[in-house]
N, C-alpha and C. Protein backbone atom coordinates (compact mmCIF):
# COMPACT_ATOMS: atom_id res chain seq x y z
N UNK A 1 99.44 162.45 -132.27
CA UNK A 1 100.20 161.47 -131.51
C UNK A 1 99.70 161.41 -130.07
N UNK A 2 99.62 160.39 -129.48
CA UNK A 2 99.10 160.30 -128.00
C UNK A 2 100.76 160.68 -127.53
N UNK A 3 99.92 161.45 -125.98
CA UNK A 3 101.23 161.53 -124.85
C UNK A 3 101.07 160.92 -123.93
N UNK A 4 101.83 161.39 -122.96
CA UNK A 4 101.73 160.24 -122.16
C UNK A 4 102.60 161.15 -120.90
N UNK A 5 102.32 161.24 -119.32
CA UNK A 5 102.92 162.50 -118.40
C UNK A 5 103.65 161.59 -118.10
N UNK A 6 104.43 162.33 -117.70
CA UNK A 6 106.32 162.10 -117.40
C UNK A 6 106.51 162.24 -115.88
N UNK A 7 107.05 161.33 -115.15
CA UNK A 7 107.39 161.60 -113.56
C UNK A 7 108.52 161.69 -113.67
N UNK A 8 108.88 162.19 -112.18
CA UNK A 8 110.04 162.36 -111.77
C UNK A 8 110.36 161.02 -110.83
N UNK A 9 111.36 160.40 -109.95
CA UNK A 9 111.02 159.66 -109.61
C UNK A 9 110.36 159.52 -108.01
N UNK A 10 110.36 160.94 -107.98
CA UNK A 10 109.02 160.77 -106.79
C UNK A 10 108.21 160.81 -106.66
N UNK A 11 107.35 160.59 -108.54
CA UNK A 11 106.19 160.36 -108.89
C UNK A 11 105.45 161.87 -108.58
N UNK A 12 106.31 162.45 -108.66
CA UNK A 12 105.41 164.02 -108.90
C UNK A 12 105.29 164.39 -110.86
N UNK A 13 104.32 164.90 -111.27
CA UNK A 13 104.46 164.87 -112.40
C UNK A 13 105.08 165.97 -112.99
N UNK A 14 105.96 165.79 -114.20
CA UNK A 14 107.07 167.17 -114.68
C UNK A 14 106.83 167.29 -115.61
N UNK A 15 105.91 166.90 -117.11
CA UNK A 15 105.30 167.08 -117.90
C UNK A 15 105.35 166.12 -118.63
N UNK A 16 105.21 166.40 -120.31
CA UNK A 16 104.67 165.46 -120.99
C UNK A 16 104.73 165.53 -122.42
N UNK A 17 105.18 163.82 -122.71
CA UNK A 17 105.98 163.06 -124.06
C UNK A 17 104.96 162.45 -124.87
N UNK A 18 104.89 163.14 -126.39
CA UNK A 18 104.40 162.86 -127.20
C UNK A 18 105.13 161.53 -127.54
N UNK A 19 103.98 160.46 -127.73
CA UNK A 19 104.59 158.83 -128.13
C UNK A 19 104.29 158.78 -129.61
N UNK A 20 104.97 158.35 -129.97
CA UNK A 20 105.16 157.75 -131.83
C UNK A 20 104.00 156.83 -131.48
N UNK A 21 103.29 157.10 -132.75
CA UNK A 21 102.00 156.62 -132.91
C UNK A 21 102.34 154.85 -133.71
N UNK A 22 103.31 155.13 -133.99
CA UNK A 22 103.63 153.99 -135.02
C UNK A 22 104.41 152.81 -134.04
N UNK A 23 104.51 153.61 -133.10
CA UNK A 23 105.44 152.42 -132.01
C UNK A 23 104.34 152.04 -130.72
N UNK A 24 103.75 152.59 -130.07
CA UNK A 24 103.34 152.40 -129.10
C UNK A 24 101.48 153.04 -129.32
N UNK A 25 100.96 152.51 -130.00
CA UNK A 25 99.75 153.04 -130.76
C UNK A 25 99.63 151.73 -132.16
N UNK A 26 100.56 151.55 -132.64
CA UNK A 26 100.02 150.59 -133.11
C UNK A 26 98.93 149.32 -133.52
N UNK A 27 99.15 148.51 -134.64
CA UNK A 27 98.11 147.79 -134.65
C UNK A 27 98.71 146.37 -133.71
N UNK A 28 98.08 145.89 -133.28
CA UNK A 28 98.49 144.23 -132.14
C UNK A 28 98.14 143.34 -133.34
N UNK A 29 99.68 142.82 -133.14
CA UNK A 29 99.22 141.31 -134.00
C UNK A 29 99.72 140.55 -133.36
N UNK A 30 98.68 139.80 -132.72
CA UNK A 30 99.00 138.56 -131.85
C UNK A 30 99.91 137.60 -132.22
N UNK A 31 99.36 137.24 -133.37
CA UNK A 31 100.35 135.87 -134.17
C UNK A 31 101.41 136.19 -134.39
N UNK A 32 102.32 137.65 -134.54
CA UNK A 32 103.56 138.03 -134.21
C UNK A 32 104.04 137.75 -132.90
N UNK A 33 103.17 138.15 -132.10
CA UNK A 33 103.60 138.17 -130.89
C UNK A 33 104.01 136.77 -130.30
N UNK A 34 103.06 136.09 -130.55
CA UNK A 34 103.08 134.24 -130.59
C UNK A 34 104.48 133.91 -131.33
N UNK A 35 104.43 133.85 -132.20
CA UNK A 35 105.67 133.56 -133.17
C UNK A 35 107.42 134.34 -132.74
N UNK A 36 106.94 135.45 -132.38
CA UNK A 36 108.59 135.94 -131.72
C UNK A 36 108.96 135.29 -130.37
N UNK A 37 107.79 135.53 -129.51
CA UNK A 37 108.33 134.90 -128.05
C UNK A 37 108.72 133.25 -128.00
N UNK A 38 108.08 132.59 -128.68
CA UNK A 38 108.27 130.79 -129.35
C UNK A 38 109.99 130.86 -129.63
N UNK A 39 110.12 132.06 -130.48
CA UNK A 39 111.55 132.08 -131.14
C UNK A 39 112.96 132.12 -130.26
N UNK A 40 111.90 133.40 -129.49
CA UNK A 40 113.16 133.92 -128.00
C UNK A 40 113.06 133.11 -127.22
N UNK A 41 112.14 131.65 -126.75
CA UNK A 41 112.11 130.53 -126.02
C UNK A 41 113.46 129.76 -126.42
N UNK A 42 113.00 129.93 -127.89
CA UNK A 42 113.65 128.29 -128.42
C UNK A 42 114.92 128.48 -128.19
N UNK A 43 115.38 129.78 -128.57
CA UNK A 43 116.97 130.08 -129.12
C UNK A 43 117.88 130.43 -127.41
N UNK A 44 116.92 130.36 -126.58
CA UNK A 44 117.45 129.99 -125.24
C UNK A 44 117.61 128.92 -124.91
N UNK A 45 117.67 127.13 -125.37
CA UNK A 45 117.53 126.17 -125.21
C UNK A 45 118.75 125.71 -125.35
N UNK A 46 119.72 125.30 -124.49
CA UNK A 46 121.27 124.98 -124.94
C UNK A 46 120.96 123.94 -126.09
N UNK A 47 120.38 123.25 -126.69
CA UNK A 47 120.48 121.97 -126.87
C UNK A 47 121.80 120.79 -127.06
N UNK A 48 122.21 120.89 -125.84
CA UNK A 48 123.25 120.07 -125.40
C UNK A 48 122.93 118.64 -125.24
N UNK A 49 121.70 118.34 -125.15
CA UNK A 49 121.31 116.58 -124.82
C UNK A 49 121.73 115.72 -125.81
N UNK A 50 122.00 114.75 -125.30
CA UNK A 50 123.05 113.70 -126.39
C UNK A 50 122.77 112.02 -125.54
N UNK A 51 123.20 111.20 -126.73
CA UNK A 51 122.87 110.03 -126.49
C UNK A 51 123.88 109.68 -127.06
N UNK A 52 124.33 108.63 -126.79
CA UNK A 52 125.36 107.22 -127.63
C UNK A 52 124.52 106.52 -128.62
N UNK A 53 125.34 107.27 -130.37
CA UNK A 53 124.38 106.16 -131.30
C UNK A 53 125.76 104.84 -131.72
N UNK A 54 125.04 103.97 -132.32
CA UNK A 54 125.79 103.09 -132.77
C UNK A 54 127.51 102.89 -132.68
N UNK A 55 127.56 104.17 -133.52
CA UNK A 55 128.98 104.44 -133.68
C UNK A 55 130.14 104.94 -132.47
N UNK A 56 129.26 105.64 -131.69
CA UNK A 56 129.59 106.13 -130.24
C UNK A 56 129.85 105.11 -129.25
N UNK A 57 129.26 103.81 -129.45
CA UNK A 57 129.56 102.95 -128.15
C UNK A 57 130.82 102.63 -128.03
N UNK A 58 130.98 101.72 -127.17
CA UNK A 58 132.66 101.32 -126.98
C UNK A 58 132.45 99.96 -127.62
N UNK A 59 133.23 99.30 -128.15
CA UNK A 59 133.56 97.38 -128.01
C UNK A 59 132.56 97.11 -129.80
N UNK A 60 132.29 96.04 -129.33
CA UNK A 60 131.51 95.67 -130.24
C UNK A 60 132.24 95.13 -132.35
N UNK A 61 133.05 94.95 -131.79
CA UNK A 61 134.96 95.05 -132.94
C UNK A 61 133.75 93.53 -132.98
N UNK A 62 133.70 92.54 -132.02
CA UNK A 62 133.88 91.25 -132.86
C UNK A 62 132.30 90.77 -133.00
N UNK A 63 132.25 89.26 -133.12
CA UNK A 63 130.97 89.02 -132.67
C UNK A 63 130.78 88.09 -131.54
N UNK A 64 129.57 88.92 -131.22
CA UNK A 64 129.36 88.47 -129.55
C UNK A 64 128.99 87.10 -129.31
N UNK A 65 128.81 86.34 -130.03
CA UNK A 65 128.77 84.52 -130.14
C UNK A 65 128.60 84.19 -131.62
N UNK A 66 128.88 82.87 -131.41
CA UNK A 66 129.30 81.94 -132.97
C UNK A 66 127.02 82.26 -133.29
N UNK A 67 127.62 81.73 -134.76
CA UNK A 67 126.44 82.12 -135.58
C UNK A 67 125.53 81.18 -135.51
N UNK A 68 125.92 79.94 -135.60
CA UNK A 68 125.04 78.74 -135.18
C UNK A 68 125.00 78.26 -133.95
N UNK A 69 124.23 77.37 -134.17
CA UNK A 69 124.34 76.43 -132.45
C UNK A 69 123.64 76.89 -130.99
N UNK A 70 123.51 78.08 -131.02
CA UNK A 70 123.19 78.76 -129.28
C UNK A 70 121.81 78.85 -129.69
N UNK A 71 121.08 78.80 -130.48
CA UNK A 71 119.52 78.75 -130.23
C UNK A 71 118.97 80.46 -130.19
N UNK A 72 119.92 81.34 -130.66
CA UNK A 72 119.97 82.74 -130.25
C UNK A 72 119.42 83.22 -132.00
N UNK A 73 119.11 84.13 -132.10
CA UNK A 73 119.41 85.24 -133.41
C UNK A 73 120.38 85.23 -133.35
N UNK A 74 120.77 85.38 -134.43
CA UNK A 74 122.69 85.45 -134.93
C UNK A 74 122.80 87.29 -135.08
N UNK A 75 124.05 87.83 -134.53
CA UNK A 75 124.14 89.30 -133.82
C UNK A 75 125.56 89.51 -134.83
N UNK A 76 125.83 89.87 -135.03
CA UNK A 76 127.11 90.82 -135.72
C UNK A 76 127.82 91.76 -134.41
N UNK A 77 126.92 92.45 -133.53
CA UNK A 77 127.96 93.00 -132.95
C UNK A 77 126.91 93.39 -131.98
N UNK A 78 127.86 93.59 -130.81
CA UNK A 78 127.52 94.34 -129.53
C UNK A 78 126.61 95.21 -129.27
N UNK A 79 127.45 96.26 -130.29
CA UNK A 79 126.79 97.72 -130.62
C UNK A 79 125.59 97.90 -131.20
N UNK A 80 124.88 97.26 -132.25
CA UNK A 80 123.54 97.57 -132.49
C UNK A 80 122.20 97.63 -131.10
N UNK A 81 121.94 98.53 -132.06
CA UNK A 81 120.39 99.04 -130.93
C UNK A 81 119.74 97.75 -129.93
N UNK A 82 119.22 96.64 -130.35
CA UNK A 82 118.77 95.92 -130.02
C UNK A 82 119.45 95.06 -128.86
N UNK A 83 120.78 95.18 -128.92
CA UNK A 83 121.49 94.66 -127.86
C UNK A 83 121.36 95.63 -126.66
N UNK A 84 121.91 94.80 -125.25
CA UNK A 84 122.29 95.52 -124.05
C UNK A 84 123.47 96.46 -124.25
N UNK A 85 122.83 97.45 -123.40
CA UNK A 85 124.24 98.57 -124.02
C UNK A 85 124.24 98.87 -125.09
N UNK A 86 123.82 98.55 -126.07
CA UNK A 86 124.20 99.11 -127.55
C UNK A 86 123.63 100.92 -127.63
N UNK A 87 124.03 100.68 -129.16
CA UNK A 87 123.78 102.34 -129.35
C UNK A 87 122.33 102.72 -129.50
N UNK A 88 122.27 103.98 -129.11
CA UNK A 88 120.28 104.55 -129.55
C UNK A 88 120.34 104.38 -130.71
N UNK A 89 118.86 104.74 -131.36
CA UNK A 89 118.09 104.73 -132.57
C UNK A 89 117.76 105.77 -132.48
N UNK A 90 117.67 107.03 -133.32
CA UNK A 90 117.04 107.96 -133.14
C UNK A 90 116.90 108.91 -131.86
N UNK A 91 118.26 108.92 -130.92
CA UNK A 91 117.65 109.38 -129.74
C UNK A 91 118.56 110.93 -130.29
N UNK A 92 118.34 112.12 -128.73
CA UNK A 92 118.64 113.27 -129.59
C UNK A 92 120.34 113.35 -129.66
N UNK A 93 120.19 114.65 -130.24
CA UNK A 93 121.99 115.05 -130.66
C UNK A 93 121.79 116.33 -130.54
N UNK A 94 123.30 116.82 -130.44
CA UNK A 94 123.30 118.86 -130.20
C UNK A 94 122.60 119.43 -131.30
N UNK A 95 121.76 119.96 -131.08
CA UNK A 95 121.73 120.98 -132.03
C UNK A 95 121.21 122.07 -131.51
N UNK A 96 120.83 123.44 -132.43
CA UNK A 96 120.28 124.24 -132.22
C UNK A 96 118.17 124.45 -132.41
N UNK A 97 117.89 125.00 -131.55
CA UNK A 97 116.00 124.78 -131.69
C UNK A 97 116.16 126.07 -132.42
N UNK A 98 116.40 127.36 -132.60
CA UNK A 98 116.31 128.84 -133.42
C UNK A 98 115.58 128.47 -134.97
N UNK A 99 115.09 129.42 -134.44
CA UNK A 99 114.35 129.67 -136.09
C UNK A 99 114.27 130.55 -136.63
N UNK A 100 113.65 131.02 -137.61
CA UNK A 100 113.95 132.67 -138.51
C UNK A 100 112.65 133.23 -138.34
N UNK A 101 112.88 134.43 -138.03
CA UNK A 101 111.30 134.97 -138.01
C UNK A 101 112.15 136.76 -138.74
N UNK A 102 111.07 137.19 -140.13
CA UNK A 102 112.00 137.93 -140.11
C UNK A 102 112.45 139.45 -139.28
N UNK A 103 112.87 140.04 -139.93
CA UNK A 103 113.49 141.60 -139.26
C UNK A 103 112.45 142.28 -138.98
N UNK A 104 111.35 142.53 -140.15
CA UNK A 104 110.17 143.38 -140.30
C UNK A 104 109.15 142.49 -139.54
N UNK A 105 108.92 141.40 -139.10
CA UNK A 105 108.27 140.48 -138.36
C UNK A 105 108.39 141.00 -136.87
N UNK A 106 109.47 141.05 -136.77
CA UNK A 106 110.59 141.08 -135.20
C UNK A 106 109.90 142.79 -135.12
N UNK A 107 110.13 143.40 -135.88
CA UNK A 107 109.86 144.64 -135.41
C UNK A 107 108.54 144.77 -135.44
N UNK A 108 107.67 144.68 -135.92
CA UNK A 108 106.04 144.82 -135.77
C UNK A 108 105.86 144.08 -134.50
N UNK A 109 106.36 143.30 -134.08
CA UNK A 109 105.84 142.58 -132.92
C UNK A 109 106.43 143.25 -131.91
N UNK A 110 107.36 144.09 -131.66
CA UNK A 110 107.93 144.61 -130.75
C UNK A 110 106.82 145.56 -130.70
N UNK A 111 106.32 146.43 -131.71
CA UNK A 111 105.49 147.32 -131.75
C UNK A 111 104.42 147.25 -131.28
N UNK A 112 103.59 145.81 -131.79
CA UNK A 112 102.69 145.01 -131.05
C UNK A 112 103.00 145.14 -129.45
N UNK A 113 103.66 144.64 -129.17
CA UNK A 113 104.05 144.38 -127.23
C UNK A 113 103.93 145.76 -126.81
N UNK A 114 104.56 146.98 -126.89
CA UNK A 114 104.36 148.06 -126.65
C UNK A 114 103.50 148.57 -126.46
N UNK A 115 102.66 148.75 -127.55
CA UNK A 115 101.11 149.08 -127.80
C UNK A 115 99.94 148.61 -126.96
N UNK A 116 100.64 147.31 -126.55
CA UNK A 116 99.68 146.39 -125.46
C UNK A 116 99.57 147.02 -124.49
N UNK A 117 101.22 147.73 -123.96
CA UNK A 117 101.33 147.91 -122.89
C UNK A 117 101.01 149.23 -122.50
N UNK A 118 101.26 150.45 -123.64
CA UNK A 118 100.84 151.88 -123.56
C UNK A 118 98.99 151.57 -123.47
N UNK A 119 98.54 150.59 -124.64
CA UNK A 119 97.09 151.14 -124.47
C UNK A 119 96.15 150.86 -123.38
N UNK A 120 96.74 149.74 -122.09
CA UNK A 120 96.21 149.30 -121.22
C UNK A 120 96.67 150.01 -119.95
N UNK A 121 97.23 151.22 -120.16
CA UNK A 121 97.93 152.30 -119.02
C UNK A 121 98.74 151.37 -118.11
N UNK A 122 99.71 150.41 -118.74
CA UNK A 122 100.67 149.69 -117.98
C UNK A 122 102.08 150.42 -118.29
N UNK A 123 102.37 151.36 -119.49
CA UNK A 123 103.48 152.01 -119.49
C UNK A 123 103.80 153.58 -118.70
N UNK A 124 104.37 153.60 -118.12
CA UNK A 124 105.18 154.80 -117.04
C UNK A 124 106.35 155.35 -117.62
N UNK A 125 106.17 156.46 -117.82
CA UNK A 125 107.39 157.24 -118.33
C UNK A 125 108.00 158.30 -117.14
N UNK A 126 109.15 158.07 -117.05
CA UNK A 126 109.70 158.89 -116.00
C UNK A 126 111.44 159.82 -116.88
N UNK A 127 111.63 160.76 -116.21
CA UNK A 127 112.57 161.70 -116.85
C UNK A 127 113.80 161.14 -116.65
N UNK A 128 114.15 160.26 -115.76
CA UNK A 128 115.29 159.50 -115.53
C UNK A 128 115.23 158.47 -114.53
N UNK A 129 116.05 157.88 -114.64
CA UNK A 129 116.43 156.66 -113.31
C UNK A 129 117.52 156.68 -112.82
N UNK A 130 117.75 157.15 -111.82
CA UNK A 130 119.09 156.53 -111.26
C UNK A 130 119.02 156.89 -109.69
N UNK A 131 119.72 155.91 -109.00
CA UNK A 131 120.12 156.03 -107.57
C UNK A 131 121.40 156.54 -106.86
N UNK A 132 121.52 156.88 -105.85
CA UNK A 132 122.46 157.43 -105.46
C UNK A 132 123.48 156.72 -104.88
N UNK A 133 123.03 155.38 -104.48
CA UNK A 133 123.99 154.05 -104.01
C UNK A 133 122.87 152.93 -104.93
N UNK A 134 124.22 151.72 -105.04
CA UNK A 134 123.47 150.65 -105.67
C UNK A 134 122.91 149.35 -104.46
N UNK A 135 121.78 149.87 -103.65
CA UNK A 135 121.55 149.53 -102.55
C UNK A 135 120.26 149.12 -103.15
N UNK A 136 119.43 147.97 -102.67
CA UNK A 136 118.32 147.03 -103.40
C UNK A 136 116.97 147.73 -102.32
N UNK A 137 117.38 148.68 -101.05
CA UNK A 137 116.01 149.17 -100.19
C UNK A 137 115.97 150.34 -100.83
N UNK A 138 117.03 151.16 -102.21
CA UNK A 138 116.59 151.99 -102.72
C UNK A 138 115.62 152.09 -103.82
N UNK A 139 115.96 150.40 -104.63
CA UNK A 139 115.22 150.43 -105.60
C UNK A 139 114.13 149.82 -105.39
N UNK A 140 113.92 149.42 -104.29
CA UNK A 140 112.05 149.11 -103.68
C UNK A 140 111.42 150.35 -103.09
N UNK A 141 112.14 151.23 -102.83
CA UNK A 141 111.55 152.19 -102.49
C UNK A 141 111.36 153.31 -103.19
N UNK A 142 111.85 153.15 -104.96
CA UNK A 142 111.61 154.19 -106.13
C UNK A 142 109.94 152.85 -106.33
N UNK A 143 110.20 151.46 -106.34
CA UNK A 143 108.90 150.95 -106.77
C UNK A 143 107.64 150.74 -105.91
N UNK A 144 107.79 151.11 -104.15
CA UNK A 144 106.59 151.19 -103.82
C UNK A 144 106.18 152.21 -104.16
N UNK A 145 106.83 153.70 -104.42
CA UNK A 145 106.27 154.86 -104.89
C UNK A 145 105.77 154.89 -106.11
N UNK A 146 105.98 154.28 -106.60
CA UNK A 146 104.98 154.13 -108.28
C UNK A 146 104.25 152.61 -108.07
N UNK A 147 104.06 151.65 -107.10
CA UNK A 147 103.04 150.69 -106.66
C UNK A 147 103.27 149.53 -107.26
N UNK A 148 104.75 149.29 -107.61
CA UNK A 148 105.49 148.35 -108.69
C UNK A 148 105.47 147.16 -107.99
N UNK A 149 105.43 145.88 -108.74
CA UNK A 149 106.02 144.48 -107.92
C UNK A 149 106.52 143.93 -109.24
N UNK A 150 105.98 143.79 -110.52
CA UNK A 150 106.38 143.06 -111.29
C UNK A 150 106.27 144.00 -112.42
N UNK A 151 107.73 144.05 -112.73
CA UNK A 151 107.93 145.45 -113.69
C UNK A 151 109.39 145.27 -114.52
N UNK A 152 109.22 145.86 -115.80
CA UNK A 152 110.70 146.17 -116.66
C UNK A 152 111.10 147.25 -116.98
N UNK A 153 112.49 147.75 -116.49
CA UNK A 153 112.50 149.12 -116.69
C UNK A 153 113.69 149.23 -117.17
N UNK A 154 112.78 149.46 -118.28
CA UNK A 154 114.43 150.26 -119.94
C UNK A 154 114.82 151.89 -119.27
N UNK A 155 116.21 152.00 -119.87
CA UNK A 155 117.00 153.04 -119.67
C UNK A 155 117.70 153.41 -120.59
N UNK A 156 117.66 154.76 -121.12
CA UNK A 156 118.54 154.90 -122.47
C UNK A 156 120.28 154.60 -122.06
N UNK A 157 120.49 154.55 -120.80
CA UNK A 157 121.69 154.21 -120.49
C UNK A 157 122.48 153.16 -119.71
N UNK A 158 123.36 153.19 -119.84
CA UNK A 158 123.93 152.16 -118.35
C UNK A 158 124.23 153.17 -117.20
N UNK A 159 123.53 151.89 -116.20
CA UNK A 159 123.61 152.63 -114.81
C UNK A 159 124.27 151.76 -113.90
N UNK A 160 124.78 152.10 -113.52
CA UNK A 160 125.52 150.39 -112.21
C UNK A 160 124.65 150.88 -111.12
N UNK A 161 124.41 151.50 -110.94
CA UNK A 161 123.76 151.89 -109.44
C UNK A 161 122.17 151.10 -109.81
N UNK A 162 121.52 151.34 -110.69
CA UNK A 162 120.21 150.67 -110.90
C UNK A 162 120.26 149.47 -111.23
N UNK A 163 121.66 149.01 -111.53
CA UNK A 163 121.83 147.40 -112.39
C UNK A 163 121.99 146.61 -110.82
N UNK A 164 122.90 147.60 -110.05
CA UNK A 164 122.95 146.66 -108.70
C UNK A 164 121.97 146.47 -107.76
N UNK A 165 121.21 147.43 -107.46
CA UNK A 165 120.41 147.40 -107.04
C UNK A 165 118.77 146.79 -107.00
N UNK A 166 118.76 146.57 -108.64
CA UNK A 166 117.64 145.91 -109.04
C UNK A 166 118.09 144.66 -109.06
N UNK A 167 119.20 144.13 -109.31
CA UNK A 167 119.46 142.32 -109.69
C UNK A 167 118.80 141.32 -108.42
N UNK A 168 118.89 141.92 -107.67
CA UNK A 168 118.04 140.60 -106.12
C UNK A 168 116.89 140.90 -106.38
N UNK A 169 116.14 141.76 -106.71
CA UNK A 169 114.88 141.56 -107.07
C UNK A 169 113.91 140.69 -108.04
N UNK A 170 113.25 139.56 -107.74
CA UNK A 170 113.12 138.12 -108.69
C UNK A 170 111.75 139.28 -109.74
N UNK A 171 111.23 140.20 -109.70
CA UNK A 171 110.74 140.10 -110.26
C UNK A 171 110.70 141.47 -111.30
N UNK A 172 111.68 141.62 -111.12
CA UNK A 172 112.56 143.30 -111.72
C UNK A 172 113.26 143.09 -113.22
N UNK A 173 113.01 143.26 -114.37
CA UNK A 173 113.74 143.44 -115.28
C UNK A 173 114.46 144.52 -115.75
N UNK A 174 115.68 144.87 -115.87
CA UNK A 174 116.53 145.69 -116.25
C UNK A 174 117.21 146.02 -117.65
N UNK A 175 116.94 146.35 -118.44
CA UNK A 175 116.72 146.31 -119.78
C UNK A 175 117.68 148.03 -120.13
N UNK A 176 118.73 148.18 -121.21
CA UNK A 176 118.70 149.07 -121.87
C UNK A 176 117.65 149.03 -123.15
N UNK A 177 117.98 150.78 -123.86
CA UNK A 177 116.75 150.79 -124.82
C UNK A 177 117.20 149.27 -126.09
N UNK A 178 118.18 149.60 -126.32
CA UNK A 178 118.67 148.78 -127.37
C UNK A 178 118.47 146.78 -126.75
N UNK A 179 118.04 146.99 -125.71
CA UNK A 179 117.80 145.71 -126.02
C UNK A 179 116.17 145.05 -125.63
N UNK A 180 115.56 146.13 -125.94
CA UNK A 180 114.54 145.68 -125.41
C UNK A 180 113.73 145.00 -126.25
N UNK A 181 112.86 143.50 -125.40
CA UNK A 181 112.45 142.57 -126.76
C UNK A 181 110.73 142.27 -126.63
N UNK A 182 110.27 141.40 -127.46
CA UNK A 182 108.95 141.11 -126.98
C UNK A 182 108.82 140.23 -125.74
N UNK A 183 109.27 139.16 -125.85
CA UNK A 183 109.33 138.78 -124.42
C UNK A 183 109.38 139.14 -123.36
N UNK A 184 110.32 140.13 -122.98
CA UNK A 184 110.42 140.93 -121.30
C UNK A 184 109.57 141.59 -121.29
N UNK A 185 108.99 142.51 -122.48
CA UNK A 185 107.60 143.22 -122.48
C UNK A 185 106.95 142.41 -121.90
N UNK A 186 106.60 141.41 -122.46
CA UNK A 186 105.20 140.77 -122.47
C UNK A 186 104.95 140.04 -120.46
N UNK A 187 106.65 139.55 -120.27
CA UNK A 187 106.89 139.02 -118.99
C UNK A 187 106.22 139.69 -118.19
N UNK A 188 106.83 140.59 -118.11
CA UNK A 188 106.22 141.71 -116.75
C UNK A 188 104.88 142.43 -116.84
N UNK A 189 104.21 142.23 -116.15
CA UNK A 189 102.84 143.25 -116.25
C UNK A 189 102.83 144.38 -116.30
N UNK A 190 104.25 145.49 -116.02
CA UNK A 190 103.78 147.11 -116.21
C UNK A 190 105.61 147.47 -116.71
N UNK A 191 105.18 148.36 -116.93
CA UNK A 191 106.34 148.71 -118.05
C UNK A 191 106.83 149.95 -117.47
N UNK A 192 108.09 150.62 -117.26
CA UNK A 192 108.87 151.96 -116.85
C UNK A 192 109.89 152.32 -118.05
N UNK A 193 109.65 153.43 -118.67
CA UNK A 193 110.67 153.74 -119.48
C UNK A 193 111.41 155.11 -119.40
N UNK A 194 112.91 155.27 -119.04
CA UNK A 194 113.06 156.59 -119.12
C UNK A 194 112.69 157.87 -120.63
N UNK A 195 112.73 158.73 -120.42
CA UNK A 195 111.83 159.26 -121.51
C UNK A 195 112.79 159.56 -122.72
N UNK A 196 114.13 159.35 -122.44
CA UNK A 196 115.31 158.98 -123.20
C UNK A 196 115.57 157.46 -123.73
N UNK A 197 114.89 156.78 -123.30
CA UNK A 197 114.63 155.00 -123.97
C UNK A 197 113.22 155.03 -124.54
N UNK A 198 112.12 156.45 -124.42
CA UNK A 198 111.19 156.41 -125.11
C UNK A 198 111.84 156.80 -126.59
N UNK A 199 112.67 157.98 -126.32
CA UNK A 199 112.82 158.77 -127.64
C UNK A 199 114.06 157.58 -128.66
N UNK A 200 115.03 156.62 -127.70
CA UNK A 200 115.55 155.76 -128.67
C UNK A 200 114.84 154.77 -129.17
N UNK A 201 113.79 153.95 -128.51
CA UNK A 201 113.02 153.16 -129.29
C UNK A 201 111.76 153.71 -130.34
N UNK A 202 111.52 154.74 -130.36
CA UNK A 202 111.25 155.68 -131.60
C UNK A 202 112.00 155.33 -132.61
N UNK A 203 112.89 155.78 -132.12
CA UNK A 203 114.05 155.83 -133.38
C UNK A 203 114.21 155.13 -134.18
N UNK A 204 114.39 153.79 -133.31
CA UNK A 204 114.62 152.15 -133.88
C UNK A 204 113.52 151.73 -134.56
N UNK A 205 112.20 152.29 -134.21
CA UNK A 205 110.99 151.05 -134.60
C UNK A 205 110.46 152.07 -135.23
N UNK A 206 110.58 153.46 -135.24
CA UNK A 206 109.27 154.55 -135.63
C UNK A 206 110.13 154.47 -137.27
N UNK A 207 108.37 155.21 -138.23
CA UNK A 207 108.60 155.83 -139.42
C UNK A 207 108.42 154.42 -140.16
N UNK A 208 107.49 153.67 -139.57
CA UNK A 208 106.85 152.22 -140.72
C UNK A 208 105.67 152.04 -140.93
């Protein structure tokens, strides 16, 4: 199994975590990777946009002039498409964009993202995280010491002190282990994991 040295968070080193070969060693499959983040796009998309079809307009009960005589096309009603005001043709309606990608899909690609990130020495393992106030010059000053600007950092736990402190930061992701996805991987260029969100995402993804 590859390891990988463990900081403290004053970046002094305190030793060192054997990584599941099956999680963060893995094989990269791009077209997973393509296909999950498309998914985690889509299924963020309210699709709330809406149009007035036919049936939706207001009026349109009678007909809008006699059938002969005006030199016009003869109209039935208000409401069809072709009139002013009338209803769309085809324009959109609520729905949902989500699609299915499956479980064993979802998880190889998580594995994939990982692997990207351990084999290109973008993942940092440290023994814990936490601050002593939830003050935002503390948590720039745990990331100039490890040389951070654009970074995601899983925690096997909840912390309010690191949740407050990191949220003003535009380019900080805050992630427990359990929710960590391909996307925020892939977002951020370097990766921080406490070595307790190493050993739960083991758990979750290792032994396939």
């Amino acid at each position: 199994m590859p390891k990988i040295t463990v900081y403290n968070l004053s970046r002094e080193a305190v030793g060192e975590l054997e990584l599941d070969a099956t999680v963060f060693a893995a094989e990269i499959k791009s077209h997973l990777l393509h296909a999950v983040v498309r998914k985690q796009l889509a299924a963020r998309r309210a699709g709330t946009h809406a149009v007035k079809r036919r049936a939706d307009v207001s009026g349109g009960g009678r007909k809008p002039f006699k059938q002969k005589g005006t030199g016009r096309a003869r109209q039935g009603t208000s409401r069809a498409p072709q009139m002013r005001g009338g209803g769309v043709v085809f324009g959109p309606i609520p729905r949902s964009y989500d699609f299915k990608v499956n479980k064993k899909e979802m998880a190889a690609a998580l594995r994939s993202a990982l692997s990207t990130r351990a084999g290109a020495g973008e993942l940092i393992v440290v023994d814990g995280l936490s601050l002593q106030a939830p003050k935002t010059k503390e948590a720039l000053a745990f990331l100039e010491r490890f040389e951070l600007t654009d970074v995601l950092l899983v925690t096997d736990d909840a912390n309010d002190n690191v949740r407050l402190a990191a949220r003003n930061l535009p380019k900080v992701t805050l992630l427990q282990a359990d929710g960590v996805n391909v996307y925020d991987v892939l977002l951020r260029s370097r990766l921080v994991m406490t070595a307790g969100a190493v050993e739960a995402v083991s758990r979750r993804l290792g032994g396939e």
